[in-house]
N, C-alpha and C. Protein backbone atom coordinates (compact mmCIF):
# COMPACT_ATOMS: atom_id res chain seq x y z
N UNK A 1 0.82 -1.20 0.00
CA UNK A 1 0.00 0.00 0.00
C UNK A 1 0.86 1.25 0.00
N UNK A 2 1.93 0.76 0.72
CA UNK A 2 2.51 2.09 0.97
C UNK A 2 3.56 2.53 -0.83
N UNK A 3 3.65 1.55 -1.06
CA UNK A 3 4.49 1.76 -2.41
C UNK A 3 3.61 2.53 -3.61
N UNK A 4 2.35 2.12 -3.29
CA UNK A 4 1.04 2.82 -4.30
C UNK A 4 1.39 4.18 -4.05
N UNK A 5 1.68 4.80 -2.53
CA UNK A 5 1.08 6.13 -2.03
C UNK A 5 2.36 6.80 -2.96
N UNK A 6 3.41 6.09 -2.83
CA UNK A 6 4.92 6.99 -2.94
C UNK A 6 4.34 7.41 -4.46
N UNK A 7 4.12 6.20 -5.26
CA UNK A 7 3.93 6.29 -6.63
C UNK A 7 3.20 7.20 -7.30
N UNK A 8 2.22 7.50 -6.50
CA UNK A 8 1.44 8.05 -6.82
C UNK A 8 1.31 9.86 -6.54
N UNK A 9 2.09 10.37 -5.50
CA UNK A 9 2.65 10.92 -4.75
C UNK A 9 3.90 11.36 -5.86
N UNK A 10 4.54 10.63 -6.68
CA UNK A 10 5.77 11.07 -7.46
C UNK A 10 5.34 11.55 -8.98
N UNK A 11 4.09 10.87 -9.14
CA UNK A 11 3.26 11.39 -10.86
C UNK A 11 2.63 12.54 -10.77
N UNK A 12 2.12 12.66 -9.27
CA UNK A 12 1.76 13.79 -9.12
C UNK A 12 2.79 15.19 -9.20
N UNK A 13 3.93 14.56 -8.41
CA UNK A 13 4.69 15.80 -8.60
C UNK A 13 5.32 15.87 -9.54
N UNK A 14 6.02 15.25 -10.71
CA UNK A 14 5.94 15.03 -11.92
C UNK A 14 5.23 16.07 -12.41
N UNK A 15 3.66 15.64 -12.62
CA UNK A 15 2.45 16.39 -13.22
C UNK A 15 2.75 18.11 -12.91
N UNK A 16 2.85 18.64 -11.60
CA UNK A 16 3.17 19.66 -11.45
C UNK A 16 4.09 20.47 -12.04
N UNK A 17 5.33 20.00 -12.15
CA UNK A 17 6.73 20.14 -12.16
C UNK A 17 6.27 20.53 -13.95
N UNK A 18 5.71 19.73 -14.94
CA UNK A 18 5.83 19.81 -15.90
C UNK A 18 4.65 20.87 -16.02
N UNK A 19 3.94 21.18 -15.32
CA UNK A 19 2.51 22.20 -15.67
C UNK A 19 4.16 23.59 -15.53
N UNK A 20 4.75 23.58 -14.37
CA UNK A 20 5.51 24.85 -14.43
C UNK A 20 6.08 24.80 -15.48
N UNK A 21 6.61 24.39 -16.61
CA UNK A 21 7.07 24.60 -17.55
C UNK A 21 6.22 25.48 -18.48
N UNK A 22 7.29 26.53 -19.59
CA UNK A 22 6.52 27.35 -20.52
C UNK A 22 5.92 26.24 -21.39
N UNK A 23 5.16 26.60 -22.23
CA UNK A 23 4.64 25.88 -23.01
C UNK A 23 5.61 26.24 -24.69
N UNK A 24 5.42 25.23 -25.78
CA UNK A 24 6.34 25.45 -26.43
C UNK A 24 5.72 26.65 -27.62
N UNK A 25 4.78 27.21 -27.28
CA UNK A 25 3.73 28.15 -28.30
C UNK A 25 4.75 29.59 -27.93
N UNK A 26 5.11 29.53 -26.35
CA UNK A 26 5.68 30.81 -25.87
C UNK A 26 7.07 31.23 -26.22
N UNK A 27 7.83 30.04 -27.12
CA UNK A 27 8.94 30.48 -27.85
C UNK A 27 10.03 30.54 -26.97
N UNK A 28 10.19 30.17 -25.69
CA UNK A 28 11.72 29.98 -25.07
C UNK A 28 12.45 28.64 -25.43
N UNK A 29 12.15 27.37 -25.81
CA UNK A 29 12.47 26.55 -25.81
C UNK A 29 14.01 26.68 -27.05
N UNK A 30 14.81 26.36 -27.04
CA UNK A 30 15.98 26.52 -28.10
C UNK A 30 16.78 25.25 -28.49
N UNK A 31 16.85 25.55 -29.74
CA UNK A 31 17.81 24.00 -30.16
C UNK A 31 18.82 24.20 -30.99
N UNK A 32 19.75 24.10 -30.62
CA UNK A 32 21.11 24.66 -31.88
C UNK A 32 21.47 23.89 -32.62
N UNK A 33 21.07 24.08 -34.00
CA UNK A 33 22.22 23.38 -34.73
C UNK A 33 20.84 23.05 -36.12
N UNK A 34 19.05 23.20 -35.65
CA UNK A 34 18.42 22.73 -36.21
C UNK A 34 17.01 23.70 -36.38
N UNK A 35 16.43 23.30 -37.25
CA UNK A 35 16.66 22.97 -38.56
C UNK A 35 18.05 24.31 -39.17
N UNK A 36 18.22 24.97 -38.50
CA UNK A 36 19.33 26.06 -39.39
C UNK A 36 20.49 25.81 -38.57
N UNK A 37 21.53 26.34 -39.13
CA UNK A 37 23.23 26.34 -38.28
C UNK A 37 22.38 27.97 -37.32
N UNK A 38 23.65 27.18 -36.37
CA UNK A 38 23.14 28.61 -35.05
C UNK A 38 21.47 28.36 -33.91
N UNK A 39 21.37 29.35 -33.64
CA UNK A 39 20.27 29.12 -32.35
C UNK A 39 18.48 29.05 -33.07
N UNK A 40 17.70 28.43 -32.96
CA UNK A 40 16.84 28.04 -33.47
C UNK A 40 15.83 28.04 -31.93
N UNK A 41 14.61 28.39 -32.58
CA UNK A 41 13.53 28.82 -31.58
C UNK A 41 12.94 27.01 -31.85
N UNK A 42 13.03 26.79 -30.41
CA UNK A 42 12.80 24.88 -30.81
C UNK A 42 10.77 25.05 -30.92
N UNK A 43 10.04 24.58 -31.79
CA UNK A 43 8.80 24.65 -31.81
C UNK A 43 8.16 23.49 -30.84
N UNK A 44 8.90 22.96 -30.62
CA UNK A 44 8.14 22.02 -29.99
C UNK A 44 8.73 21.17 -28.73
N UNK A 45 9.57 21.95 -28.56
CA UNK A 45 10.79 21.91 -26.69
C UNK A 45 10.85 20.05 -26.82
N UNK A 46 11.52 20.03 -28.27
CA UNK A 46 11.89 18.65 -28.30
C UNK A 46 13.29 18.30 -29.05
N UNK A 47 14.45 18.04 -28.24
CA UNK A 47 15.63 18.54 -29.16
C UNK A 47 17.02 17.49 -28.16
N UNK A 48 17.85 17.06 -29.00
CA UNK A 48 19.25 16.26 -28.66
C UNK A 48 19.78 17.12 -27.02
N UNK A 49 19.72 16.12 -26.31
CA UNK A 49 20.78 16.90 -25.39
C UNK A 49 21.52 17.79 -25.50
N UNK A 50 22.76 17.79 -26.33
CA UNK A 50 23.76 18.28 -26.68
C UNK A 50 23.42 20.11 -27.35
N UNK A 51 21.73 19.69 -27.88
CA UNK A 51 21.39 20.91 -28.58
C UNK A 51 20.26 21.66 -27.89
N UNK A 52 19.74 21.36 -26.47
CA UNK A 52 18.59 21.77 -26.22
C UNK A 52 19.22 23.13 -25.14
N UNK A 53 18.30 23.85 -25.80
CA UNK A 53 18.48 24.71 -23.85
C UNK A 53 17.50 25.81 -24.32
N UNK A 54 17.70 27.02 -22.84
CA UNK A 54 16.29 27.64 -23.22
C UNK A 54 16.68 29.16 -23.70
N UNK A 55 15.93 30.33 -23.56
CA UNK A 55 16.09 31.47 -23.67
C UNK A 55 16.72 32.03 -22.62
N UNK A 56 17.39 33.31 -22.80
CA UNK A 56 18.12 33.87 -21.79
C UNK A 56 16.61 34.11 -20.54
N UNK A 57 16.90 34.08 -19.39
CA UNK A 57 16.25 34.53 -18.13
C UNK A 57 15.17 33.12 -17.79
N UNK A 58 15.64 31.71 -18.40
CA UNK A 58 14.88 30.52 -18.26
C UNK A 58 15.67 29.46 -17.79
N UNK A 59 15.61 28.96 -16.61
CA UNK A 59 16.22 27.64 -16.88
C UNK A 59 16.09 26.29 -17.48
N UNK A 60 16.87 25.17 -17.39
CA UNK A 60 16.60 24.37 -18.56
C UNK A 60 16.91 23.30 -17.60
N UNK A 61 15.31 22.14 -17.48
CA UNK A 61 15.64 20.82 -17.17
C UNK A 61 15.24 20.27 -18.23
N UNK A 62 15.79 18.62 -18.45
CA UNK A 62 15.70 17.79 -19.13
C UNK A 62 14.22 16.85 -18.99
N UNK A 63 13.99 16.68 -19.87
CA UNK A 63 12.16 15.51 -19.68
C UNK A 63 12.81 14.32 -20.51
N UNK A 64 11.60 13.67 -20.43
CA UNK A 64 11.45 12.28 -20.95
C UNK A 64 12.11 12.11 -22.57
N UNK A 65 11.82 11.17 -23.31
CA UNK A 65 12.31 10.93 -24.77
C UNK A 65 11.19 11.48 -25.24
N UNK A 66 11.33 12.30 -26.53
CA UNK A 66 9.99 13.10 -27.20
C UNK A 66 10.21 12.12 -28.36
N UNK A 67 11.51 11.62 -28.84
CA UNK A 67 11.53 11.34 -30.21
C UNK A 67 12.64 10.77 -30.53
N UNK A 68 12.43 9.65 -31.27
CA UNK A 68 14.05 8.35 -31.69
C UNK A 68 13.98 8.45 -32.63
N UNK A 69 14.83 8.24 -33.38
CA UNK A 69 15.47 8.05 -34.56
C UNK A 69 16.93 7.26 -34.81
N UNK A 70 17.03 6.48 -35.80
CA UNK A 70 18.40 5.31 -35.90
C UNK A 70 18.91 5.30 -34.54
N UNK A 71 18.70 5.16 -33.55
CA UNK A 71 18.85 4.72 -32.46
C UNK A 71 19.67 6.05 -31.84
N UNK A 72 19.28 7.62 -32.23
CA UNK A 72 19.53 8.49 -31.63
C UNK A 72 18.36 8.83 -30.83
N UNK A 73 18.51 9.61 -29.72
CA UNK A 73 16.97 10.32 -29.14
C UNK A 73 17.11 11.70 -28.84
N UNK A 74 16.04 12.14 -29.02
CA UNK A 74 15.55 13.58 -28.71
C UNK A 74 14.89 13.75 -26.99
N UNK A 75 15.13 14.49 -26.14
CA UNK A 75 14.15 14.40 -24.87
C UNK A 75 13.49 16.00 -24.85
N UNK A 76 12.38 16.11 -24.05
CA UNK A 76 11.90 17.11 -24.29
C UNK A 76 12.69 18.49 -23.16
N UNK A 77 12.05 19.81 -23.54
CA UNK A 77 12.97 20.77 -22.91
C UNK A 77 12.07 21.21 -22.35
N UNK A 78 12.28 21.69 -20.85
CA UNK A 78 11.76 22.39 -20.18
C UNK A 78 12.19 23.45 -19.85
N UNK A 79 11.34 25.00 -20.06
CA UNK A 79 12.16 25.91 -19.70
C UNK A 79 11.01 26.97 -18.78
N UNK A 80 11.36 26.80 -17.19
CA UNK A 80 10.79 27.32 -16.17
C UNK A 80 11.55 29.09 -16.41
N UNK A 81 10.89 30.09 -15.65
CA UNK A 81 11.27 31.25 -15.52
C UNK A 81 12.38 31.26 -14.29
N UNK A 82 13.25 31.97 -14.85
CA UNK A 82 14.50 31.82 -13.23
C UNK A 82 13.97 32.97 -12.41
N UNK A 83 14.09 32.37 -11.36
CA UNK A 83 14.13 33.68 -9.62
C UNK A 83 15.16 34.88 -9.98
N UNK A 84 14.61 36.36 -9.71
CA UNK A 84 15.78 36.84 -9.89
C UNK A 84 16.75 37.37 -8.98
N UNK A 85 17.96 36.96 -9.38
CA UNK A 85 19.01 36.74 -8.46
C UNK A 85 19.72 35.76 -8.13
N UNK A 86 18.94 34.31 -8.88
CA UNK A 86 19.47 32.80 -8.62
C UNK A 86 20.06 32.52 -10.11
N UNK A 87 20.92 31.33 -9.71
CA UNK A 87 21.68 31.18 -10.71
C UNK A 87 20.51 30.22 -11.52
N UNK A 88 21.12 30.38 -13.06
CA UNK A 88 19.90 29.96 -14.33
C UNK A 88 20.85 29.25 -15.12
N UNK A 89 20.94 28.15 -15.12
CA UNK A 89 21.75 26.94 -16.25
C UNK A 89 20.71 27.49 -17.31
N UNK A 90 20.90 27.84 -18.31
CA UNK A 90 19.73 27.74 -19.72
C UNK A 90 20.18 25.99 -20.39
N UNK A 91 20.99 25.35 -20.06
CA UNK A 91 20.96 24.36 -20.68
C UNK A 91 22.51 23.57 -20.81
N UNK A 92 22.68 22.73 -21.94
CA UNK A 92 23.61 22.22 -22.48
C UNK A 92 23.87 23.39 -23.85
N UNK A 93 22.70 23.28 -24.53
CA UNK A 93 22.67 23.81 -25.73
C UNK A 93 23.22 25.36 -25.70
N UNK A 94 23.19 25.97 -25.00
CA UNK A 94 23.52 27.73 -24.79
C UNK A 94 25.46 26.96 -24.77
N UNK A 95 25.82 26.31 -24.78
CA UNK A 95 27.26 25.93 -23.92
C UNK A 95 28.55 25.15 -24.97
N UNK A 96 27.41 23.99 -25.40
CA UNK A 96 28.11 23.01 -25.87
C UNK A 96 28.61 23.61 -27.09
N UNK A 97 29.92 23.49 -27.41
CA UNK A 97 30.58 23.69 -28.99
C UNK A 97 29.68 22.81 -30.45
N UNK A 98 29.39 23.77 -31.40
CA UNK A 98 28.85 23.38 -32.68
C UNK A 98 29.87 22.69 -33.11
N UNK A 99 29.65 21.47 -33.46
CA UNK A 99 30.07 20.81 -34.60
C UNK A 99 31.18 21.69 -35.44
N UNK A 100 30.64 22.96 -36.03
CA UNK A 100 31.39 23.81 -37.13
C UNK A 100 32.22 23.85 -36.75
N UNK A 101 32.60 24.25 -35.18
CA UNK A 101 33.43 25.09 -34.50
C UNK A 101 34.55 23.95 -34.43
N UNK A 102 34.68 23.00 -34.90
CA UNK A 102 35.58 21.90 -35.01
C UNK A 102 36.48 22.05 -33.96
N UNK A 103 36.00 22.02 -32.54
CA UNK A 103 36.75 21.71 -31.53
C UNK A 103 36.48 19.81 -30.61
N UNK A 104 34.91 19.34 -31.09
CA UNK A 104 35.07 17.99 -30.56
C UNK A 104 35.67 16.66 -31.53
N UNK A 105 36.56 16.01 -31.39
CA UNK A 105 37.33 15.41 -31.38
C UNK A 105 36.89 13.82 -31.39
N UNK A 106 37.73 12.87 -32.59
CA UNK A 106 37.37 11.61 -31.83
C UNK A 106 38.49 10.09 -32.79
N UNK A 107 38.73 9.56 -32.45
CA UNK A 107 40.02 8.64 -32.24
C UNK A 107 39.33 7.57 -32.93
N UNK A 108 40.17 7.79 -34.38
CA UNK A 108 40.26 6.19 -34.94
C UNK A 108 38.72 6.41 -35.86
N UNK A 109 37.93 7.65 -36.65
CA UNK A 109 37.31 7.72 -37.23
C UNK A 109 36.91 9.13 -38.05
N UNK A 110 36.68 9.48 -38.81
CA UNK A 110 36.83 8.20 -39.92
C UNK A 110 38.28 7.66 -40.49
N UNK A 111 39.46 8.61 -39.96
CA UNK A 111 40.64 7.81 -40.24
C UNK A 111 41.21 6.78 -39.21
N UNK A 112 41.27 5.58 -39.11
CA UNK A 112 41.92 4.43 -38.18
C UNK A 112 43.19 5.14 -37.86
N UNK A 113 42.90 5.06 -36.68
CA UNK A 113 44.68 5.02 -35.67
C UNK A 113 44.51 6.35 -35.66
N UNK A 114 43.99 7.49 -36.33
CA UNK A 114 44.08 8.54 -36.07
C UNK A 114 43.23 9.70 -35.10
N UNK A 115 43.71 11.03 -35.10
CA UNK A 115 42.85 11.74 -34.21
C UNK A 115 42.39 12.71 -34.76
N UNK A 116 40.58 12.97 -35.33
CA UNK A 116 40.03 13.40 -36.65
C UNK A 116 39.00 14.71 -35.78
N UNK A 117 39.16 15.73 -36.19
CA UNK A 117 37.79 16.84 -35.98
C UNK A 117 36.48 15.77 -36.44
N UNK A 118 35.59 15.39 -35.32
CA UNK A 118 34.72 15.23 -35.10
C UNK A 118 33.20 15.66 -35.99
N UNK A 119 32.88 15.80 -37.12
CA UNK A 119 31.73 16.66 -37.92
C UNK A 119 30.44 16.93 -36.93
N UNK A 120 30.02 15.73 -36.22
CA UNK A 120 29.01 15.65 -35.84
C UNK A 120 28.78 15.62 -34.62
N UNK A 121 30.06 15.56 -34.05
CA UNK A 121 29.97 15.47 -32.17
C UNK A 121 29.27 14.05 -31.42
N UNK A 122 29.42 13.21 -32.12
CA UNK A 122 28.66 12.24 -32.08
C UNK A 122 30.14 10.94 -32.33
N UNK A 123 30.20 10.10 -31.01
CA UNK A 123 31.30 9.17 -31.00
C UNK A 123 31.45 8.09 -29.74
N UNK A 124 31.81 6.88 -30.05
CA UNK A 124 31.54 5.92 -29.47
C UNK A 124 32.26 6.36 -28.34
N UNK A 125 31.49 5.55 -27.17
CA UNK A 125 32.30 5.76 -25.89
C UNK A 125 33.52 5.45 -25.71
N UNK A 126 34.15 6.14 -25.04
CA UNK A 126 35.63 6.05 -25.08
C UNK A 126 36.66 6.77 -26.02
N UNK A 127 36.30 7.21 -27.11
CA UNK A 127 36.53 7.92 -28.29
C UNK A 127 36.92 9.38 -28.72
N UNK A 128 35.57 9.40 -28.09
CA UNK A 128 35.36 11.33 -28.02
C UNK A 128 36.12 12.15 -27.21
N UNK A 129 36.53 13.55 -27.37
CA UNK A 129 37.42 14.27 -26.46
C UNK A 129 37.07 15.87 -27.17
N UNK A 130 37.69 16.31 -26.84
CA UNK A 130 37.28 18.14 -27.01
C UNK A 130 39.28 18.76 -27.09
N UNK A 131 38.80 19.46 -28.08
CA UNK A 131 40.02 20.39 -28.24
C UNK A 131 40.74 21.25 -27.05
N UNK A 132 41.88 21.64 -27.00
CA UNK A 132 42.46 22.46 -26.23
C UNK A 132 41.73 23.67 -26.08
N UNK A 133 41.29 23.57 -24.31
CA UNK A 133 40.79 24.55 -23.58
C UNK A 133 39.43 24.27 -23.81
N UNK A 134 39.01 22.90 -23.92
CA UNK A 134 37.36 22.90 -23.37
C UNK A 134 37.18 21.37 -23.27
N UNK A 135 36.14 21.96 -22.03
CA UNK A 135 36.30 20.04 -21.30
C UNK A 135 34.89 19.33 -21.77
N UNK A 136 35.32 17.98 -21.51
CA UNK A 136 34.05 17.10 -22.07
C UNK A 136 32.91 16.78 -21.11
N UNK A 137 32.17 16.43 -21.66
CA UNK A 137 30.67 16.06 -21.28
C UNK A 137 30.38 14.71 -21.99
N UNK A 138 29.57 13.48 -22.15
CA UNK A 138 29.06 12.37 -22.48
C UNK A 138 27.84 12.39 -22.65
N UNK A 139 27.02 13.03 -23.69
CA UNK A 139 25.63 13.26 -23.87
C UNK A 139 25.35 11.70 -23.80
N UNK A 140 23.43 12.15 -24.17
CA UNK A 140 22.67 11.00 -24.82
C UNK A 140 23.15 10.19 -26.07
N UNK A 141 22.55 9.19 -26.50
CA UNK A 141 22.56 8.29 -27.67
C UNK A 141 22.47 9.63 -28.91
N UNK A 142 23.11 9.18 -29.53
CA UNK A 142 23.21 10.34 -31.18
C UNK A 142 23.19 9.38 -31.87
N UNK A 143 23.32 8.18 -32.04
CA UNK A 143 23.57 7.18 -33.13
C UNK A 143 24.02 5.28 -32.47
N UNK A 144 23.11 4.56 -33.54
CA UNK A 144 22.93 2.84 -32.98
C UNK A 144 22.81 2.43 -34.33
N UNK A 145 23.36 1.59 -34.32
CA UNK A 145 23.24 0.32 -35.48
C UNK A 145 24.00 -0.83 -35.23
N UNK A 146 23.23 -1.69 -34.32
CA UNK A 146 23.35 -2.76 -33.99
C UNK A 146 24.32 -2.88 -32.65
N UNK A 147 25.13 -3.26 -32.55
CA UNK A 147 26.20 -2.97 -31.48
C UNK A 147 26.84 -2.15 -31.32
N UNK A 148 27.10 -1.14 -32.47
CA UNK A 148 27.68 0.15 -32.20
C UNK A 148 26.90 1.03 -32.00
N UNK A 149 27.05 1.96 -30.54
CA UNK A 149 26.45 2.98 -30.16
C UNK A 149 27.24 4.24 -29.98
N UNK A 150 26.67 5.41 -30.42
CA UNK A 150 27.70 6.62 -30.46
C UNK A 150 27.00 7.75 -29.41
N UNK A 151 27.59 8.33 -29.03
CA UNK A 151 27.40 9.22 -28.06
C UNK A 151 27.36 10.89 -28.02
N UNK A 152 26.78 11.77 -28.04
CA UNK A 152 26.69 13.42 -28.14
C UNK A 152 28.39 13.44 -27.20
N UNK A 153 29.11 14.30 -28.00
CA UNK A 153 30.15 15.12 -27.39
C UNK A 153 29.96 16.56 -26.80
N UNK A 154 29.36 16.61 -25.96
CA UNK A 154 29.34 18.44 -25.68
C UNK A 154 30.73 19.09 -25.06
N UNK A 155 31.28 19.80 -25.99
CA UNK A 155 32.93 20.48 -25.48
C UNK A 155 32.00 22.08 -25.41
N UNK A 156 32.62 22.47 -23.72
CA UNK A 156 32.27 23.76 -23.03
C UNK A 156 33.41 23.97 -22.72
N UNK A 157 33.93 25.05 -23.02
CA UNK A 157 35.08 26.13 -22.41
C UNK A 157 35.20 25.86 -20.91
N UNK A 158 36.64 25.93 -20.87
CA UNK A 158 36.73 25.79 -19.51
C UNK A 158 36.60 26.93 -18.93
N UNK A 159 36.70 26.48 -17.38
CA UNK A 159 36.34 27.67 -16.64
C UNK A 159 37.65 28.08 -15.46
N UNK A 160 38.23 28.51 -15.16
CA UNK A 160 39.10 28.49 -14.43
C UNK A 160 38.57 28.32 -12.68
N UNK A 161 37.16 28.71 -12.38
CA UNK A 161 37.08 29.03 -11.26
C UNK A 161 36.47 27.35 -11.02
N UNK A 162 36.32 26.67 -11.88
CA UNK A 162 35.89 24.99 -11.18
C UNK A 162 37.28 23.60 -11.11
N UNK A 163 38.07 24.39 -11.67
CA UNK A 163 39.40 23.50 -11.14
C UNK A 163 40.12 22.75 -12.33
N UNK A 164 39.89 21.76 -12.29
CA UNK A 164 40.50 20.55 -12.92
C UNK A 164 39.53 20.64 -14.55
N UNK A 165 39.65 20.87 -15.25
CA UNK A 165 38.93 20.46 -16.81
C UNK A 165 39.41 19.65 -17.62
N UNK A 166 38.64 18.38 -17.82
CA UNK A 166 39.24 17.04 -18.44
C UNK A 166 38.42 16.90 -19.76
N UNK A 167 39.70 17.40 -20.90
CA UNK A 167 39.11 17.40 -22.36
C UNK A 167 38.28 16.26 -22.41
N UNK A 168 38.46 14.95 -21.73
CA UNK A 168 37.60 13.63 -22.04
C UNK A 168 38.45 12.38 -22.23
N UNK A 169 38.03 10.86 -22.84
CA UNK A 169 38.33 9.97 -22.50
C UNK A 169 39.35 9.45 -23.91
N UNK A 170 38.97 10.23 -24.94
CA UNK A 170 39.41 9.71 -26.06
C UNK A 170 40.65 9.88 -26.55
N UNK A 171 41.36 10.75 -26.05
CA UNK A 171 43.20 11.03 -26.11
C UNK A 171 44.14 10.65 -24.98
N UNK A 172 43.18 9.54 -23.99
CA UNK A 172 43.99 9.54 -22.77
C UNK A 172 45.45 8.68 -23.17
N UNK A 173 45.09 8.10 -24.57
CA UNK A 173 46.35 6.92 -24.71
C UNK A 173 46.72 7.43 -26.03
N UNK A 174 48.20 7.01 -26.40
CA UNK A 174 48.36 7.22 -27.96
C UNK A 174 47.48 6.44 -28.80
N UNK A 175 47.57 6.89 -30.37
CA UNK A 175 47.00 6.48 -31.11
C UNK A 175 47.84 4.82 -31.75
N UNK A 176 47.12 4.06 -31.97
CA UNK A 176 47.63 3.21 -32.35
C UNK A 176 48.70 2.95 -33.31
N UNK A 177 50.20 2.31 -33.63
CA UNK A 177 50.92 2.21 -34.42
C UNK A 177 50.39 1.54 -35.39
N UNK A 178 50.31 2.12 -36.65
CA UNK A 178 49.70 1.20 -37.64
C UNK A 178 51.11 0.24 -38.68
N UNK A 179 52.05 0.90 -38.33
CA UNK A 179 52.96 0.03 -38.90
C UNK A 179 53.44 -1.20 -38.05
N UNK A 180 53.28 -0.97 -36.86
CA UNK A 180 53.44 -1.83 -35.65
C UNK A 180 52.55 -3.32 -36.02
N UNK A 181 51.34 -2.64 -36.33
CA UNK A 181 49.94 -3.67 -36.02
C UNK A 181 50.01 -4.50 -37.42
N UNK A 182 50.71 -3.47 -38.80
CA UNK A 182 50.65 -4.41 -39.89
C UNK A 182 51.64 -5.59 -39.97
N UNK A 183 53.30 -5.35 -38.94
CA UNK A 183 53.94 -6.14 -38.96
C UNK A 183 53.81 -7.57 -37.79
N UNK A 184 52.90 -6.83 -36.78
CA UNK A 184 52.24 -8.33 -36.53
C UNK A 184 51.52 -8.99 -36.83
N UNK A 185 50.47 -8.09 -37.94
CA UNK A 185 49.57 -9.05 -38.77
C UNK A 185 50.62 -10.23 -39.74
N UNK A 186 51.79 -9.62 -40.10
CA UNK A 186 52.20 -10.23 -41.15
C UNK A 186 53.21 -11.70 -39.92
N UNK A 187 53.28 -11.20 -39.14
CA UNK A 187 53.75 -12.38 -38.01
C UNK A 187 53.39 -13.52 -38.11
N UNK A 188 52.04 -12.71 -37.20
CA UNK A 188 50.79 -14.13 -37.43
C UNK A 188 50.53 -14.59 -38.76
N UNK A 189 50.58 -14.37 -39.71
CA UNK A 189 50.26 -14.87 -40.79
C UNK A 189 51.18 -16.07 -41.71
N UNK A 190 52.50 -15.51 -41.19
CA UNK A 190 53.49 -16.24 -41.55
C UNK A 190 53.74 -17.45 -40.32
């Protein structure tokens, strides 16, 4: 009984939580990168992690999945009015480096062994990393086909006043020797 009350007790506040949100008719909701390059008034506060956030003087929580595609997802955006005087995250999307801006990074694609500007910000775990002077983040799913799953790169400028900024996981080791790997192929083979 008592597990009903919690449950029920948590949809409710749920239910609330999402009534405080603007609605997406009122035009704060934002998505970068779509349908145009640059900041885009999201119509329907449904947009990639990596690209969602809200208008200046809104903050930005994350909702449920609005929308999949090839095994990327979209979640919806919420953008409440900020207190004034309190601090206001508008998002990922106000933050994260564009694609254009060819600062996210990723190892061994599309050239093997190598370390390639990133087009899409989108790279398997372990892979991805961010250019000199901006640290990484590990979005949502951006891309699936079958066992390979790729991941949103969000690279944000560092900040000096939070300490330590770790470009990410994908340059922690050298890149593979490819002359190395062809002369043990030819090892084993012989």
């Amino acid at each position: 009984m008592r597990s009903v009350l919690v449950t029920v007790a948590l949809a409710a506040t749920a239910a609330a939580e999402d009534a405080a949100c603007e609605p997406a008719s009122a035009g704060v909701c934002e998505e970068q990168g779509y349908p145009n390059p640059g900041v885009n008034v999201d119509d329907d506060c449904c947009a990639t992690w990596a690209g969602s956030s809200c208008a200046d003087g809104y903050a930005y929580t994350e909702g449920g999945v609005c929308h999949r595609w090839d095994g990327g997802e979209a979640h919806s955006t919420c953008c409440k009015k900020c207190e004034p005087g309190q601090p206001c995250d508008r998002g990922p999307g106000a933050t994260c480096a564009r694609p254009e801006e060819e600062v996210c990074m990723e190892r061994g694609y599309p050239k093997i062994a190598k370390d390639n500007v990133d087009n899409d910000c989108c790279a398997l775990a372990g892979k991805g990393w961010c250019g000199e002077g901006y640290g990484y983040t590990m979005g949502d799913v951006c891309y699936r086909a079958g066992h390979t799953v790729g991941y949103s790169t969000c690279c944000q400028p560092c900040n000096s006043t939070y300490g330590e900024c770790d470009d990410g996981p994908g340059n922690d080791h050298p890149p593979p020797n490819l002359k190395a790997l062809a002369i043990i192929g030819i090892v084993i083979l012989v």
